[in-house]
N, C-alpha and C. Protein backbone atom coordinates (compact mmCIF):
# COMPACT_ATOMS: atom_id res chain seq x y z
N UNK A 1 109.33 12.47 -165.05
CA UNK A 1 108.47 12.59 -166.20
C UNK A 1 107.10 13.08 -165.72
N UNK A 2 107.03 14.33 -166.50
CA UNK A 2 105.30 14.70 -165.69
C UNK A 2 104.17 13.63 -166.75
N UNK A 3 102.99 13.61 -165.82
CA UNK A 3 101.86 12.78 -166.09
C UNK A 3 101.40 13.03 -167.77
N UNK A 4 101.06 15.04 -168.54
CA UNK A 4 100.85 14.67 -169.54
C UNK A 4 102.40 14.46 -170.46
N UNK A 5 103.13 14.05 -170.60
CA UNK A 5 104.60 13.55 -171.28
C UNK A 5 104.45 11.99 -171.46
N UNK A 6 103.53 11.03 -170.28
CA UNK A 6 103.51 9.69 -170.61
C UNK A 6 102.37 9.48 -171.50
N UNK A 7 102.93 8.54 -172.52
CA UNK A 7 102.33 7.96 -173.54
C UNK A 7 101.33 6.75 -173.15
N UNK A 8 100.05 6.58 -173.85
CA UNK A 8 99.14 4.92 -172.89
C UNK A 8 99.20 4.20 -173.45
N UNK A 9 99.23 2.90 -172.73
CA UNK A 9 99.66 1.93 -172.96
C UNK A 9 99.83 1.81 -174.74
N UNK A 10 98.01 1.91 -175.09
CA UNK A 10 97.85 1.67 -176.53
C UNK A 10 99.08 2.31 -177.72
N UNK A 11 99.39 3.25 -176.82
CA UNK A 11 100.72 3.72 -177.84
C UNK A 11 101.87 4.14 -177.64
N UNK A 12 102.41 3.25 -176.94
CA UNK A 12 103.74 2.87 -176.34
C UNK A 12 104.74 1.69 -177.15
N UNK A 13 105.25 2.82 -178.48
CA UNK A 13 105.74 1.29 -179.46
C UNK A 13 107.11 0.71 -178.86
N UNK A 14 107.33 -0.41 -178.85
CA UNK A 14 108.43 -1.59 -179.14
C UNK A 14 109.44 -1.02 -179.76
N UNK A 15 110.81 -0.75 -179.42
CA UNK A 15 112.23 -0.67 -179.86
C UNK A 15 112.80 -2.07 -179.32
N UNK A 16 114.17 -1.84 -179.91
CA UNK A 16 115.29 -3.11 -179.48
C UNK A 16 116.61 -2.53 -178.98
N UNK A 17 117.02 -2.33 -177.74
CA UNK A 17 118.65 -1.68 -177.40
C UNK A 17 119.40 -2.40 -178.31
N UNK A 18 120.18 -1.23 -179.25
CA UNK A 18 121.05 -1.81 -179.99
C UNK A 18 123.02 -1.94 -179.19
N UNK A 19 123.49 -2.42 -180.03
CA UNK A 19 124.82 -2.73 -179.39
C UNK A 19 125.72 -1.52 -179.64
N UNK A 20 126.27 -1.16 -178.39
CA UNK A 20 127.16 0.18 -178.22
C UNK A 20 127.67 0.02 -177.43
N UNK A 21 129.09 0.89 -177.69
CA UNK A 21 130.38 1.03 -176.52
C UNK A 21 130.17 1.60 -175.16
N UNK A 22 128.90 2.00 -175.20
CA UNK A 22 128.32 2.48 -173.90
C UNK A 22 127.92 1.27 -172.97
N UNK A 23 128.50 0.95 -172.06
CA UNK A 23 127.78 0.02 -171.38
C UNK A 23 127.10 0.18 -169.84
N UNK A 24 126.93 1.58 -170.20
CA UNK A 24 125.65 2.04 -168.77
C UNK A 24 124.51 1.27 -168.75
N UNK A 25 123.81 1.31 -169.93
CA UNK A 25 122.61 0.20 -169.52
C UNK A 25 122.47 -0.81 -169.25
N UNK A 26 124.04 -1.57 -168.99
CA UNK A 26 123.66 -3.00 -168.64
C UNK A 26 123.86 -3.23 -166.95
N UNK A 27 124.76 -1.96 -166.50
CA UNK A 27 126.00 -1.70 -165.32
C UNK A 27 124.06 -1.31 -164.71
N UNK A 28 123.73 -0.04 -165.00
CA UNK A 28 122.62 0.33 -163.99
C UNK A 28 121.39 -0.03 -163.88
N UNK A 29 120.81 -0.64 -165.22
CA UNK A 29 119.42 -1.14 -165.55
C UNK A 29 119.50 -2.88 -166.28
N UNK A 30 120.29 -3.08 -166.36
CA UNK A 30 120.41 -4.53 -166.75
C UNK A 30 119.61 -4.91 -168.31
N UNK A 31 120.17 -3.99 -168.59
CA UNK A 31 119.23 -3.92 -170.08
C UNK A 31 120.55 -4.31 -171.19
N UNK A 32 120.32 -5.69 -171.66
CA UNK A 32 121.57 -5.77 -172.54
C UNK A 32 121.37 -5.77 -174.32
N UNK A 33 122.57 -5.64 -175.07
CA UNK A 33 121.59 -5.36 -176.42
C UNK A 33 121.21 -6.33 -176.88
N UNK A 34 120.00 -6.13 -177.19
CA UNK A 34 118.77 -6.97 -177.88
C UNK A 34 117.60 -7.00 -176.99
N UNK A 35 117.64 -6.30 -175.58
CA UNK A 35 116.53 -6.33 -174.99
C UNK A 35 115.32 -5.23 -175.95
N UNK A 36 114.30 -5.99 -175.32
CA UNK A 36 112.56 -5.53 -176.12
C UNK A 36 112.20 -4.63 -175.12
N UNK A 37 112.42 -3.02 -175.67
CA UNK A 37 111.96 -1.81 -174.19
C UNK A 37 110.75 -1.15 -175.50
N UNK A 38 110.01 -0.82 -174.37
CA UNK A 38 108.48 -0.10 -174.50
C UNK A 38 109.30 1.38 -174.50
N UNK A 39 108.69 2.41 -175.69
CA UNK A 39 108.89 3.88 -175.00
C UNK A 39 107.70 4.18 -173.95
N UNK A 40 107.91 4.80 -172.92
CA UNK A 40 106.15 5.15 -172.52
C UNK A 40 106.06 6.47 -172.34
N UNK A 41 107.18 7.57 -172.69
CA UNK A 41 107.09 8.63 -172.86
C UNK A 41 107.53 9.15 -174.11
N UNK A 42 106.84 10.70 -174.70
CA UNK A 42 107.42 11.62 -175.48
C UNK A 42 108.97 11.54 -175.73
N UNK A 43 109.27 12.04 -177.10
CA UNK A 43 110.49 12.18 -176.53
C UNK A 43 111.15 13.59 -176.62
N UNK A 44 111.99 13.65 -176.06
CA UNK A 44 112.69 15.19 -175.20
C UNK A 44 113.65 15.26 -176.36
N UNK A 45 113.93 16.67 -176.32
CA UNK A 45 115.08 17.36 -176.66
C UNK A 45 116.12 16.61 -176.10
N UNK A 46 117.58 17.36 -176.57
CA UNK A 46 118.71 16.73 -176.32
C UNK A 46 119.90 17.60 -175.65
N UNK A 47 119.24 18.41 -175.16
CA UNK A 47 119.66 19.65 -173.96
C UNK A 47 121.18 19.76 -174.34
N UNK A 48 121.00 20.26 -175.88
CA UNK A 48 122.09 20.90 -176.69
C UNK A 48 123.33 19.75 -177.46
N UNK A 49 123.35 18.66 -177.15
CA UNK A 49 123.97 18.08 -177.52
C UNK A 49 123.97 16.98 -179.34
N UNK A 50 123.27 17.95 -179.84
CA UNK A 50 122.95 17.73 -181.00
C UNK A 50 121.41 18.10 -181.35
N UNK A 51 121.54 18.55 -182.56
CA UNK A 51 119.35 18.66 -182.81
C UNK A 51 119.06 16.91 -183.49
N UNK A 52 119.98 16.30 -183.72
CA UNK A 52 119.11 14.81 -184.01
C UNK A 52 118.86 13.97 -183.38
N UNK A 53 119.70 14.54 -181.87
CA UNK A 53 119.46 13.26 -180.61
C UNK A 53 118.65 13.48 -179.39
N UNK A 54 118.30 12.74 -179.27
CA UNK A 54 116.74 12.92 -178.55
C UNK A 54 116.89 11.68 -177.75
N UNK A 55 115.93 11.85 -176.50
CA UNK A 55 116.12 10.84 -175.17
C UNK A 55 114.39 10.67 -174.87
N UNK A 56 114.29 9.68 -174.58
CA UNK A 56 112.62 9.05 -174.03
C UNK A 56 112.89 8.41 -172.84
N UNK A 57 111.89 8.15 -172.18
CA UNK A 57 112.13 7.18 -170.73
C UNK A 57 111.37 5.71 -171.65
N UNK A 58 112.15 4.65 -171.06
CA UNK A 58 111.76 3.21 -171.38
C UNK A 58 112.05 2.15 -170.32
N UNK A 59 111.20 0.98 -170.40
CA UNK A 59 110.56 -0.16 -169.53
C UNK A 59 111.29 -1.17 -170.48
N UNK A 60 111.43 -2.33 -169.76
CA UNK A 60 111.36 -3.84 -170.34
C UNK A 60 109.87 -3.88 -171.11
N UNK A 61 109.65 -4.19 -172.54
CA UNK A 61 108.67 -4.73 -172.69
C UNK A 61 107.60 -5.51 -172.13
N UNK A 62 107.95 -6.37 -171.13
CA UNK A 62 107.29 -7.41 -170.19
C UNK A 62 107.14 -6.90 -169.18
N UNK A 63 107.73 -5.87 -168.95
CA UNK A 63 107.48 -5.33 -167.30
C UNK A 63 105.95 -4.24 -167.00
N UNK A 64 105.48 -4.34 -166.05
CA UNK A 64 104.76 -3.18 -165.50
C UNK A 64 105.17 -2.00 -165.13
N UNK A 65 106.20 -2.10 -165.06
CA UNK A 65 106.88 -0.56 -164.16
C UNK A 65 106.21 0.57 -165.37
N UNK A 66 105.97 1.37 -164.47
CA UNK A 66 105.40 3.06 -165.27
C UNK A 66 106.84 3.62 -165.03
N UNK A 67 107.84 3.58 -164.23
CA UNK A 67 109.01 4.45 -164.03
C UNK A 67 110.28 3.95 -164.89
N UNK A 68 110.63 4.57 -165.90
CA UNK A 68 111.50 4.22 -166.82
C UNK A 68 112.71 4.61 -166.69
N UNK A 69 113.65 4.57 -167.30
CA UNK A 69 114.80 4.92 -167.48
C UNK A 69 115.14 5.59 -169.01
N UNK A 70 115.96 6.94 -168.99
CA UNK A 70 116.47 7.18 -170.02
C UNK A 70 117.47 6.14 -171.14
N UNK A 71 116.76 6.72 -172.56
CA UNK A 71 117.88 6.30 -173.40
C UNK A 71 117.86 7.40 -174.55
N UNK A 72 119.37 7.02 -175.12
CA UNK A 72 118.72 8.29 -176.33
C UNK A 72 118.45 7.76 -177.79
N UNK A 73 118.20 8.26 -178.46
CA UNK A 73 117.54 7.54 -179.71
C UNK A 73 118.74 6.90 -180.22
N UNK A 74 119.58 7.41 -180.66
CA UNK A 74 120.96 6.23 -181.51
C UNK A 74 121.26 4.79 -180.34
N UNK A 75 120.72 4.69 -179.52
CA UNK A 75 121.34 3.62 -179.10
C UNK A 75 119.93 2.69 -178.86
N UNK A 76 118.71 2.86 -179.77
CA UNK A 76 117.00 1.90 -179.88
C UNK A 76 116.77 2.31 -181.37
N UNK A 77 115.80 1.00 -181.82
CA UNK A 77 115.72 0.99 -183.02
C UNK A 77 114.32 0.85 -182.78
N UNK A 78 113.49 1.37 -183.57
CA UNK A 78 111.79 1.03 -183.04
C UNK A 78 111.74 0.08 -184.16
N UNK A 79 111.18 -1.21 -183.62
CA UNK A 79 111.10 -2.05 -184.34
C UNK A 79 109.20 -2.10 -185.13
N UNK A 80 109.56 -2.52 -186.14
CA UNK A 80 108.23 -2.52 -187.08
C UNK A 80 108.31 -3.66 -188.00
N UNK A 81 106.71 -4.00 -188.59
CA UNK A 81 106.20 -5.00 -189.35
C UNK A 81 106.66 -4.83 -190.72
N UNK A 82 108.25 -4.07 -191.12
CA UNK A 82 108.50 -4.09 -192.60
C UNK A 82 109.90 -5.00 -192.32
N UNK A 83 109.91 -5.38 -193.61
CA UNK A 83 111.39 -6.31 -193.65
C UNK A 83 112.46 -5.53 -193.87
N UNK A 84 113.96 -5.39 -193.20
CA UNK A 84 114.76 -5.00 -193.59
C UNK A 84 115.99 -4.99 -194.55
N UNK A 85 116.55 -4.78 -195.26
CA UNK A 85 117.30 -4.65 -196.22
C UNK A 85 118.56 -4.78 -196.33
N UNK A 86 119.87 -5.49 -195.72
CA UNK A 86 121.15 -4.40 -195.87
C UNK A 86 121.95 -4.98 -197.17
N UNK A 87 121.82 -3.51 -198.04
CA UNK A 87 122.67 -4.08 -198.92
C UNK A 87 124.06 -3.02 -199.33
């Protein structure tokens, strides 16, 4: 990730790994679903594999690390201060 692509601190929002048949993130980064990850970068294109899916680098919420790991957007939900709905 080059230097201008990372996002600071101040605006680095809160997602939640949601639950998927993918289970790379738990095998290489120990990230299981329901963990609280920070984006701290832009997010990227999807180097052809759809125009709606898109990949960011992300941290444990609690962690310091600046060096993230990929995810792509269908598998984080950015979590926010509205109530949700399912009906």
């Amino acid at each position: 990730m080059k230097e201008k692509e990372k996002l600071p601190p101040e605006e680095q929002p809160e997602y939640i790994l949601l639950e998927t048949k993918d289970k790379n993130y738990e095998k290489l980064f120990g990230w299981k679903p329901g963990t609280i990850l920070r984006r701290i970068s832009i997010w990227y294109g999807s180097n052809g594999c759809g125009r709606h899916l898109k990949q960011a680098y992300f941290v444990p919420a609690d962690s310091d690390n600046n060096y993230g790991h990929i995810a792509w957007n269908d598998h984080v939900k950015e979590i926010t201060d509205q109530l949700e709905l399912d009906i």
